[in-house]
Protein backbone atom coordinates (compact mmCIF):
# COMPACT_ATOMS: atom_id res chain seq x y z
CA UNK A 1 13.35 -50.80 -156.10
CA UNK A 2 12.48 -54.87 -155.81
CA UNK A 3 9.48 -56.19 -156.62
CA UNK A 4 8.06 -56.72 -153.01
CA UNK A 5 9.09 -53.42 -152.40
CA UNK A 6 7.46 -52.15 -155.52
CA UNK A 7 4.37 -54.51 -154.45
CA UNK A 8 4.22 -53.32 -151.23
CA UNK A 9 4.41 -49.34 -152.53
CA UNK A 10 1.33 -50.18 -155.16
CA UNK A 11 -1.05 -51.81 -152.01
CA UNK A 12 -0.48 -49.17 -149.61
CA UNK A 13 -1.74 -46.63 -151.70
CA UNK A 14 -5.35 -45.92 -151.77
CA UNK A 15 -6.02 -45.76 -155.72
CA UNK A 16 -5.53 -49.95 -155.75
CA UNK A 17 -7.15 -50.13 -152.60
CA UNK A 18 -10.20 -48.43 -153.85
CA UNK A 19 -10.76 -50.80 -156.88
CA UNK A 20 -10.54 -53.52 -154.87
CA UNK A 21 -13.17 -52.66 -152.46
CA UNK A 22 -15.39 -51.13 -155.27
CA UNK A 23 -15.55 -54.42 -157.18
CA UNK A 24 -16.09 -56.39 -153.58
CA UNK A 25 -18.52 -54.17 -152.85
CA UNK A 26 -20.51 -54.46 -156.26
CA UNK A 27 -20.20 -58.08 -156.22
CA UNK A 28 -22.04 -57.65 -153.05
CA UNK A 29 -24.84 -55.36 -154.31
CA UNK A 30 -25.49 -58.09 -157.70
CA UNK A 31 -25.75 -61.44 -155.16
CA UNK A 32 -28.08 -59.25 -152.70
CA UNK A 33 -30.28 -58.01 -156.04
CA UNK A 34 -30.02 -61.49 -157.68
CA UNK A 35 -31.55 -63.02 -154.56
CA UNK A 36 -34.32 -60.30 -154.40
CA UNK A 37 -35.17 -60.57 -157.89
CA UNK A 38 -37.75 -63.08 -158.79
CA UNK A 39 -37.92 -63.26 -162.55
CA UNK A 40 -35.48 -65.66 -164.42
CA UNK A 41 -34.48 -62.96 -167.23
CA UNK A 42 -33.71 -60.59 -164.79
CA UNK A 43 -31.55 -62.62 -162.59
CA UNK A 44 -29.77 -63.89 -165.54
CA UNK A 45 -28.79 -60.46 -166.08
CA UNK A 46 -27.29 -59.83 -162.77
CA UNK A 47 -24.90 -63.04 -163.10
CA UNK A 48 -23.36 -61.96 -166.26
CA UNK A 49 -22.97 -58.67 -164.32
CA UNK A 50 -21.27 -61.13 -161.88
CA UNK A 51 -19.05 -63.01 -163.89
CA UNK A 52 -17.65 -59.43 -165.47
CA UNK A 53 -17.06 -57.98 -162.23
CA UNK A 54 -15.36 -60.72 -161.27
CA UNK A 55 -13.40 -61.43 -164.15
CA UNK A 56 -12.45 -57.62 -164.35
CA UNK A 57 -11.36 -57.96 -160.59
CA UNK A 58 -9.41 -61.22 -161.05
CA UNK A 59 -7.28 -59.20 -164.48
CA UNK A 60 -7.27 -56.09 -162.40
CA UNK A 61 -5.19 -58.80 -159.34
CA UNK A 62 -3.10 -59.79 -162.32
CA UNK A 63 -1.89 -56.59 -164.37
CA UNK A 64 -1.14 -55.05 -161.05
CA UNK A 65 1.41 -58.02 -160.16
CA UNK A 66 2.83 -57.71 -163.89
CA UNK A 67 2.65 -53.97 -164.22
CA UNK A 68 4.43 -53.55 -160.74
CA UNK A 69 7.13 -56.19 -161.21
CA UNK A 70 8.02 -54.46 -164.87
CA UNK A 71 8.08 -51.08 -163.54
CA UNK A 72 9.73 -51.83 -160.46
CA UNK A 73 13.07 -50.58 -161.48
CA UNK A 74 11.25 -47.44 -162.82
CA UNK A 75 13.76 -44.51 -161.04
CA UNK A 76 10.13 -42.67 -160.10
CA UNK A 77 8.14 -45.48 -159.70
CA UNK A 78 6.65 -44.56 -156.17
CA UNK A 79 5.64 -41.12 -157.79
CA UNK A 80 4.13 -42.26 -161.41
CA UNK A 81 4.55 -46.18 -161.49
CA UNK A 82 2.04 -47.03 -158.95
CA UNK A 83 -0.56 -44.69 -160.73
CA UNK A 84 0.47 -46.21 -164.06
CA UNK A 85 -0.27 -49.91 -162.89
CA UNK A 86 -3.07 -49.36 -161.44
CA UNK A 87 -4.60 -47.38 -164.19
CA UNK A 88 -3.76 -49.55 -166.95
CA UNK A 89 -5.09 -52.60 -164.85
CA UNK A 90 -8.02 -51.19 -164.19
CA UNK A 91 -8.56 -50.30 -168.00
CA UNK A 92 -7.91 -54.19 -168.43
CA UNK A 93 -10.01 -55.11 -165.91
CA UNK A 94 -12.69 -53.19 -167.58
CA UNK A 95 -12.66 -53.96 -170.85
CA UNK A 96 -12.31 -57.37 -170.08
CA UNK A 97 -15.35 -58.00 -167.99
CA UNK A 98 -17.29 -55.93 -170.15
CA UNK A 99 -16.52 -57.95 -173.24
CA UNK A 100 -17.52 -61.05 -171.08
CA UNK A 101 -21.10 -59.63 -170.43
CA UNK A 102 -21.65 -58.50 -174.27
CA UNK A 103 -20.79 -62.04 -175.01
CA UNK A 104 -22.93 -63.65 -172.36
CA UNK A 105 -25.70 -61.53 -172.82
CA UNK A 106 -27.96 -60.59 -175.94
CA UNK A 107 -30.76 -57.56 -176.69
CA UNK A 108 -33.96 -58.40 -175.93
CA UNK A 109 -35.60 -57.14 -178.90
CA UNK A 110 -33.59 -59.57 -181.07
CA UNK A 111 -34.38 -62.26 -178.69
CA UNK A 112 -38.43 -61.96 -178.84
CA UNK A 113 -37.91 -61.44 -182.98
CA UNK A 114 -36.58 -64.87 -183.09
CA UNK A 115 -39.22 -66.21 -180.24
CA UNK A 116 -41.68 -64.87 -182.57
CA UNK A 117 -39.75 -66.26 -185.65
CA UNK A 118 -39.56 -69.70 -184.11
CA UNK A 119 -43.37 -69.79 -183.10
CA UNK A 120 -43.16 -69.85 -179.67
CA UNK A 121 -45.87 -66.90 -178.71
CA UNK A 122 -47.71 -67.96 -181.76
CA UNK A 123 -48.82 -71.36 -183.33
CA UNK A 124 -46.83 -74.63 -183.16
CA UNK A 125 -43.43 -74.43 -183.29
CA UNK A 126 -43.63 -77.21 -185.54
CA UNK A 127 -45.08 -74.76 -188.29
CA UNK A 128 -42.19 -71.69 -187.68
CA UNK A 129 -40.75 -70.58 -190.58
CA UNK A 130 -37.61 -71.04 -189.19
CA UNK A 131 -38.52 -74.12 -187.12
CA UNK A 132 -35.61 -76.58 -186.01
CA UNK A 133 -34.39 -79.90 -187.14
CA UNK A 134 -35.51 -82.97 -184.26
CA UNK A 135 -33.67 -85.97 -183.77
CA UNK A 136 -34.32 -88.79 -181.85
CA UNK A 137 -31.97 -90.16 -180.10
CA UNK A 138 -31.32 -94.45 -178.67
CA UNK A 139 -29.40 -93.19 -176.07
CA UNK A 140 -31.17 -94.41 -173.03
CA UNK A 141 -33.38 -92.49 -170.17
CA UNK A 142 -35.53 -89.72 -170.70
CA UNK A 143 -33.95 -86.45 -171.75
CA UNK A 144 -34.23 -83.59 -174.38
CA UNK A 145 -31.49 -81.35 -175.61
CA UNK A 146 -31.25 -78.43 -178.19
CA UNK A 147 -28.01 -77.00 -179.63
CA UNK A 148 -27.44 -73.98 -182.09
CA UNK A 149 -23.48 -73.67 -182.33
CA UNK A 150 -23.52 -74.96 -185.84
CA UNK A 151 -27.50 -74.96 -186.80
CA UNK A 152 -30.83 -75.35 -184.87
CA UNK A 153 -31.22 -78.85 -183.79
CA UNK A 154 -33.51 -80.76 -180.76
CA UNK A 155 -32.41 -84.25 -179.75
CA UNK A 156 -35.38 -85.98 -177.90
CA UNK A 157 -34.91 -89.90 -176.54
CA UNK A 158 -37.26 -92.61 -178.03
CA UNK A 159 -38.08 -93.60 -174.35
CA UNK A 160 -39.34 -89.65 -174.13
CA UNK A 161 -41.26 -89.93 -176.85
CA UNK A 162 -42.91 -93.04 -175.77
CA UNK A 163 -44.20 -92.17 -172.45
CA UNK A 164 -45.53 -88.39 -173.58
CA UNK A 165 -48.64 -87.23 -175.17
CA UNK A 166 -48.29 -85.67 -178.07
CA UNK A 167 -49.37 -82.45 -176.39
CA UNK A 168 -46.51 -82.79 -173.51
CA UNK A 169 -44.17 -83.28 -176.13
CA UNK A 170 -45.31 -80.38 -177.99
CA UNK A 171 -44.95 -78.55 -175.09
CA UNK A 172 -41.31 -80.25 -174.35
CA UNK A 173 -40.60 -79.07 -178.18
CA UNK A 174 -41.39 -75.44 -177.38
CA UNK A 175 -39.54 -75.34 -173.89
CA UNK A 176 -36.10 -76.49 -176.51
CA UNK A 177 -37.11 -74.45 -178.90
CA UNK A 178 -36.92 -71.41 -176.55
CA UNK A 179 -33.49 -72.58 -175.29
CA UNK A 180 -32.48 -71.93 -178.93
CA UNK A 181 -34.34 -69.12 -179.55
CA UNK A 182 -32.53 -67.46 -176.16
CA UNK A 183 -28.88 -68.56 -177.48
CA UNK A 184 -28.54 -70.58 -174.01
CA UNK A 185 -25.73 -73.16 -175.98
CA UNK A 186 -23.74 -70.33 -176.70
CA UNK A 187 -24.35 -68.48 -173.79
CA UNK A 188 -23.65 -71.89 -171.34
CA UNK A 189 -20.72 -72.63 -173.43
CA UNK A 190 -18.90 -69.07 -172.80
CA UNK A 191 -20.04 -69.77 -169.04
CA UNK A 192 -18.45 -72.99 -168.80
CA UNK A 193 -15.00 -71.67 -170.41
CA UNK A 194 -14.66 -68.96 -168.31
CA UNK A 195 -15.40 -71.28 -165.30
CA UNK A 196 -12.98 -73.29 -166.37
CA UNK A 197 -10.84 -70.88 -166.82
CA UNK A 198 -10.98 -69.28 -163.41
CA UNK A 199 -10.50 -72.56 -162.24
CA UNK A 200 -9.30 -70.95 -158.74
CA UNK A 201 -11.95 -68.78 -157.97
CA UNK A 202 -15.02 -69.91 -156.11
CA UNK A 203 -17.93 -67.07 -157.57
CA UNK A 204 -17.39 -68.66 -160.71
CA UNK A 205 -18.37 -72.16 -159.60
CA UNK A 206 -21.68 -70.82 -158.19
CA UNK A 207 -22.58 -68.22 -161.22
CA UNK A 208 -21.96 -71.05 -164.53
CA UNK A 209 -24.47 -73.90 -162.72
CA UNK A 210 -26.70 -70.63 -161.66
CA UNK A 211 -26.83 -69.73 -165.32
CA UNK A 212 -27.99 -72.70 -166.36
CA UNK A 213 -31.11 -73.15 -163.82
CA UNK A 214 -31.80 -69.68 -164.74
CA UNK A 215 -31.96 -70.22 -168.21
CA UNK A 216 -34.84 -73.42 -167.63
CA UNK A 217 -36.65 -71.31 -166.00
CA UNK A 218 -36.60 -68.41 -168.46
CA UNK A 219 -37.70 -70.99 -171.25
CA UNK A 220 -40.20 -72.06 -169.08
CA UNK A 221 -41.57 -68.92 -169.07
CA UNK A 222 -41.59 -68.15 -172.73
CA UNK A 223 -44.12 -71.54 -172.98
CA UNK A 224 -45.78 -69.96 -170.62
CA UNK A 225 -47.01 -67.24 -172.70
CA UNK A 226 -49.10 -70.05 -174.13
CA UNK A 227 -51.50 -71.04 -171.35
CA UNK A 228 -52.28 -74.70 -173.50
CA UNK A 229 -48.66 -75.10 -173.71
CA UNK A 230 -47.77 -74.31 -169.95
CA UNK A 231 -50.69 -76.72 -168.72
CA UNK A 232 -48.77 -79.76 -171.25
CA UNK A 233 -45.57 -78.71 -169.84
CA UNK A 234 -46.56 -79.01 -166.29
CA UNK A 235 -48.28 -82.57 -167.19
CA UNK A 236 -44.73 -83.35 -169.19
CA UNK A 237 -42.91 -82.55 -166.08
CA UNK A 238 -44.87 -84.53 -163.46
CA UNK A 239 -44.77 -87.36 -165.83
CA UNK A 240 -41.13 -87.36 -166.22
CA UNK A 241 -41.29 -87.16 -162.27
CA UNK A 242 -43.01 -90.38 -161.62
CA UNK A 243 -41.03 -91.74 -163.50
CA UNK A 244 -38.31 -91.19 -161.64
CA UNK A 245 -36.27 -88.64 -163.08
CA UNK A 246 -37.00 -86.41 -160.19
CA UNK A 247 -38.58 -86.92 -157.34
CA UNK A 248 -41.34 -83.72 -156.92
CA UNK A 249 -40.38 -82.94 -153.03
CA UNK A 250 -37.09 -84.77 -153.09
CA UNK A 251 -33.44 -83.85 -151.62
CA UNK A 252 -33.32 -80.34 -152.71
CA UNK A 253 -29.92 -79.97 -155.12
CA UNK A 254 -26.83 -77.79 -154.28
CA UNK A 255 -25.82 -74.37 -155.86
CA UNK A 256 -22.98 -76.06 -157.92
CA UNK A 257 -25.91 -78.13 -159.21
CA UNK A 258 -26.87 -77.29 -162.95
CA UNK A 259 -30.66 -78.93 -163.04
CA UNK A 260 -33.10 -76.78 -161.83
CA UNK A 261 -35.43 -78.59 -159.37
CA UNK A 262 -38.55 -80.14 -160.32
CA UNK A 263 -40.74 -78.64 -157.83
CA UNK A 264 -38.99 -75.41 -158.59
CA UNK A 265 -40.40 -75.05 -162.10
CA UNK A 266 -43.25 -76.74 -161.25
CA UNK A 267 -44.48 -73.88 -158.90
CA UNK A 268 -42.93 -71.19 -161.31
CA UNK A 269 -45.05 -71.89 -164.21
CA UNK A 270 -47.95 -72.29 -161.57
CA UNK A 271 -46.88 -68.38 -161.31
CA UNK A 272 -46.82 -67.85 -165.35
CA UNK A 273 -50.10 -69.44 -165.48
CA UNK A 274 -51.71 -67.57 -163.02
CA UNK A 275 -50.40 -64.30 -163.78
């Protein structure tokens, strides 16, 4: 038997058929719950349920082209070969995207240890025990950064510094300081490699940028547990605003944008604050 002809055998049975409705039809349930679901941790959850079910769909597409071409000349492959490919690409499939979401995602428990660790629910983060190393940077604009691949650090711009109370930038300290305490460099650099990776496929382009609004908001909300904190935050943010860095009320941004919009977390910790 050829390869189309093996090809054509696998699709017209209903075992590969199946799969591929069952992961279309999942991907369907997660955007319909993700745009339902109000709180950032939550949603965050349902994308990295995205991005597995899509990656395990998009190895699933490609170990059923590879398994059917090498068992094509299989003398039964019409009675055992088509079950065979699509078992062993759905396995793939599987373990695949499932590896993607352990990476992605992390327990909750350890994440409020080291929230707790790094101050954030407590005092100043400034006096954590395990508080992390601030830089300031020349480069120009306003802008504040955190990174934990290699060791806790927060790079905050002179001209941020400058134009902040010390409170706001307390505040702005504690928003990074969650980003680090929530693994969002690791987590946004796995997001960005696999988008890059599935180069071809449009759900990833809308879940990596989604990812990384979701996780501003979620840090948001862990200085939000500090009502002090949320109220500098909030004074931080409208102060970056005026001056330009986003306009509260402006052109609102696109999906495949990765800033979260000003007036968006402006009204969210509004929310945290009030509830």
């Amino acid at each position: 038997m050829g390869s189309l002809e093996a090809l054509q055998a696998y699709w017209s049975s209903p075992g590969p058929l199946e799969v591929l409705t069952s992961h279309l039809a999942l991907l369907g349930i997660l955007a319909l719950a993700y745009r339902q679901s109000s709180r950032p941790a939550t949603r965050l959850r349902f994308l990295y349920s995205v991005y597995g079910v899509d990656l395990s769909l998009w190895v699933f597409l490609a170990a059923s082209f590879l398994l059917c071409v090498a068992l094509s000349d299989h003398v039964e492959y019409e009675i055992t070969g088509v079950k065979l490919a699509a078992s062993l690409s759905v396995i793939g499939g599987l373990v695949t995207g499932t590896l993607a979401v352990s990476v992605l995602a992390t327990s909750r428990t350890a994440r409020e240890a080291h929230l707790t660790r790094l101050g954030i629910t407590g005092a100043s983060s400034s006096q954590a025990s395990e508080s992390p190393s601030i830089v300031l940077s020349d480069r120009p604009g306003f802008f504040a950064a955190s990174s934990s691949l290699y060791e806790p650090i927060i790079i905050l711009s002179r001209r941020l510094r400058d134009v902040l109370t010390p409170e706001e930038l307390d505040a702005v300290v504690a928003h990074e300081t969650a980003h680090l305490a929530h693994r969002d460099s690791r987590r946004r650099l796995v997001s960005t490699l696999l988008s890059k990776c599935l180069f071809f496929d449009p759900v990833s382009k809308l879940v990596d940028p989604a990812i990384y609004r979701q996780g501003e908001l979620m840090a948001d909300e862990a200085v939000a547990s500090s009502p002090a904190r949320a109220r500098a935050l909030t004074s931080a943010l409208r102060t970056l605003g005026s001056h330009c860095l986003e306009a509260p009320g402006g052109a609102a941004i696109g999906l495949r944008s990765r800033t979260a919009p000003l007036e968006v977390r402006l009204r969210h910790l509004a929310l945290c604050i009030v509830g």
